[in-house]
Protein backbone atom coordinates (compact mmCIF):
# COMPACT_ATOMS: atom_id res chain seq x y z
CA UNK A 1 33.70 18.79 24.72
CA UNK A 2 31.92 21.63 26.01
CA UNK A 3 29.56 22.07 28.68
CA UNK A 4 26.14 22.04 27.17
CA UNK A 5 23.14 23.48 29.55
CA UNK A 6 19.97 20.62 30.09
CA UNK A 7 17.35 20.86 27.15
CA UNK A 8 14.19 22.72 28.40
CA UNK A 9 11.61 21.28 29.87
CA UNK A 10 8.88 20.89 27.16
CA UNK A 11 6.39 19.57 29.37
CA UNK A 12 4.14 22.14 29.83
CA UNK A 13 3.87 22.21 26.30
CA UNK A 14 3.15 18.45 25.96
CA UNK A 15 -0.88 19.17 26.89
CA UNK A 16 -1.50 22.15 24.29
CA UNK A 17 -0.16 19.32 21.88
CA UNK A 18 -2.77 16.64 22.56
CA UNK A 19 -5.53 19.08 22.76
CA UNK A 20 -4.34 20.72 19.47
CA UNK A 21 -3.43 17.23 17.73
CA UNK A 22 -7.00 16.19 18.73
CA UNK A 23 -8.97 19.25 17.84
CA UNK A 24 -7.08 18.78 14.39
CA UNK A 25 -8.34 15.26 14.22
CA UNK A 26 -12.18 16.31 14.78
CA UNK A 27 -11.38 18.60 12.16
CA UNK A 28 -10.25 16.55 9.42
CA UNK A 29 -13.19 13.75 10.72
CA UNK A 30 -15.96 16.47 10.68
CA UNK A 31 -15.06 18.19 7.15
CA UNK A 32 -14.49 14.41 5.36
CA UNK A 33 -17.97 15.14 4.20
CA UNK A 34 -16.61 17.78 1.60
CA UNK A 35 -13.80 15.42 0.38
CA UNK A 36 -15.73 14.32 -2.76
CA UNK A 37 -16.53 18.69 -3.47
CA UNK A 38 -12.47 19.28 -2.72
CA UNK A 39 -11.54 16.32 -5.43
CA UNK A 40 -13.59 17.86 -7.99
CA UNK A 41 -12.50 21.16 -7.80
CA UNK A 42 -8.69 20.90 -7.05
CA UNK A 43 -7.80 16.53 -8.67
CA UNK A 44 -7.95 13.45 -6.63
CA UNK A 45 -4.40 13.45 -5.87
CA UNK A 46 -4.08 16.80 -4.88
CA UNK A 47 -6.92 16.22 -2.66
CA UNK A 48 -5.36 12.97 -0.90
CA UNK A 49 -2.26 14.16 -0.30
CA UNK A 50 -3.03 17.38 1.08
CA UNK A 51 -5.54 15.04 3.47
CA UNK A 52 -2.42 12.92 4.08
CA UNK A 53 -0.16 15.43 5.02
CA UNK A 54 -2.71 17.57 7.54
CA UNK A 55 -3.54 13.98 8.73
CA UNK A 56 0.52 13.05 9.46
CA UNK A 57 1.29 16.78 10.91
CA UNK A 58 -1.93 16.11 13.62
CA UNK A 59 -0.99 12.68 14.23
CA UNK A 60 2.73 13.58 14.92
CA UNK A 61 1.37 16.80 17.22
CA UNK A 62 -0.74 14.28 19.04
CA UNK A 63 2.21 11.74 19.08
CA UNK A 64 5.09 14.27 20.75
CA UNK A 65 2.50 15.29 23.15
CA UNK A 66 1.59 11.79 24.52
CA UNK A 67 5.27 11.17 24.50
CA UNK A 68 6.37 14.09 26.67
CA UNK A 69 3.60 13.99 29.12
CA UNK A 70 4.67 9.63 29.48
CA UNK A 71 8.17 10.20 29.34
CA UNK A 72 9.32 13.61 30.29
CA UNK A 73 12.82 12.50 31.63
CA UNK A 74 14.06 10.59 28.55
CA UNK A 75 17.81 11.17 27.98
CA UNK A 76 18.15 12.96 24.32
């Protein structure tokens, strides 16, 4: 098996996550006054699950950065 070089140190990156997975948070919270205008003009479900995934892609953001900044060192 071949040498493989350490994976990168993604740490630095870990605080642009948080602050972008929370200023995507505020977002979603501070625009769920237009949900009920967005249902009407584009369907309910369309409207949820477009919600649902921006909701799971900012939670996920936030969730890698917490990780990396609590657990930099983890073996992967």
């Amino acid at each position: 098996m071949p040498n493989r070089p350490p994976p990168p140190d993604m740490t630095p990156l870990a605080s642009l996550a948080i602050l972008l997975g929370v200023i995507m948070v505020l977002a979603g919270v501070t625009q769920s006054d237009r949900i009920p205008g967005w249902a009407a003009d584009y369907g309910t479900a369309l409207t949820i699950l477009a919600i649902g995934a921006y909701l799971l892609v900012a939670g996920r953001v936030l969730h890698w950065g917490i990780g990396e900044l609590l657990d930099p060192a983890r073996s992967r």
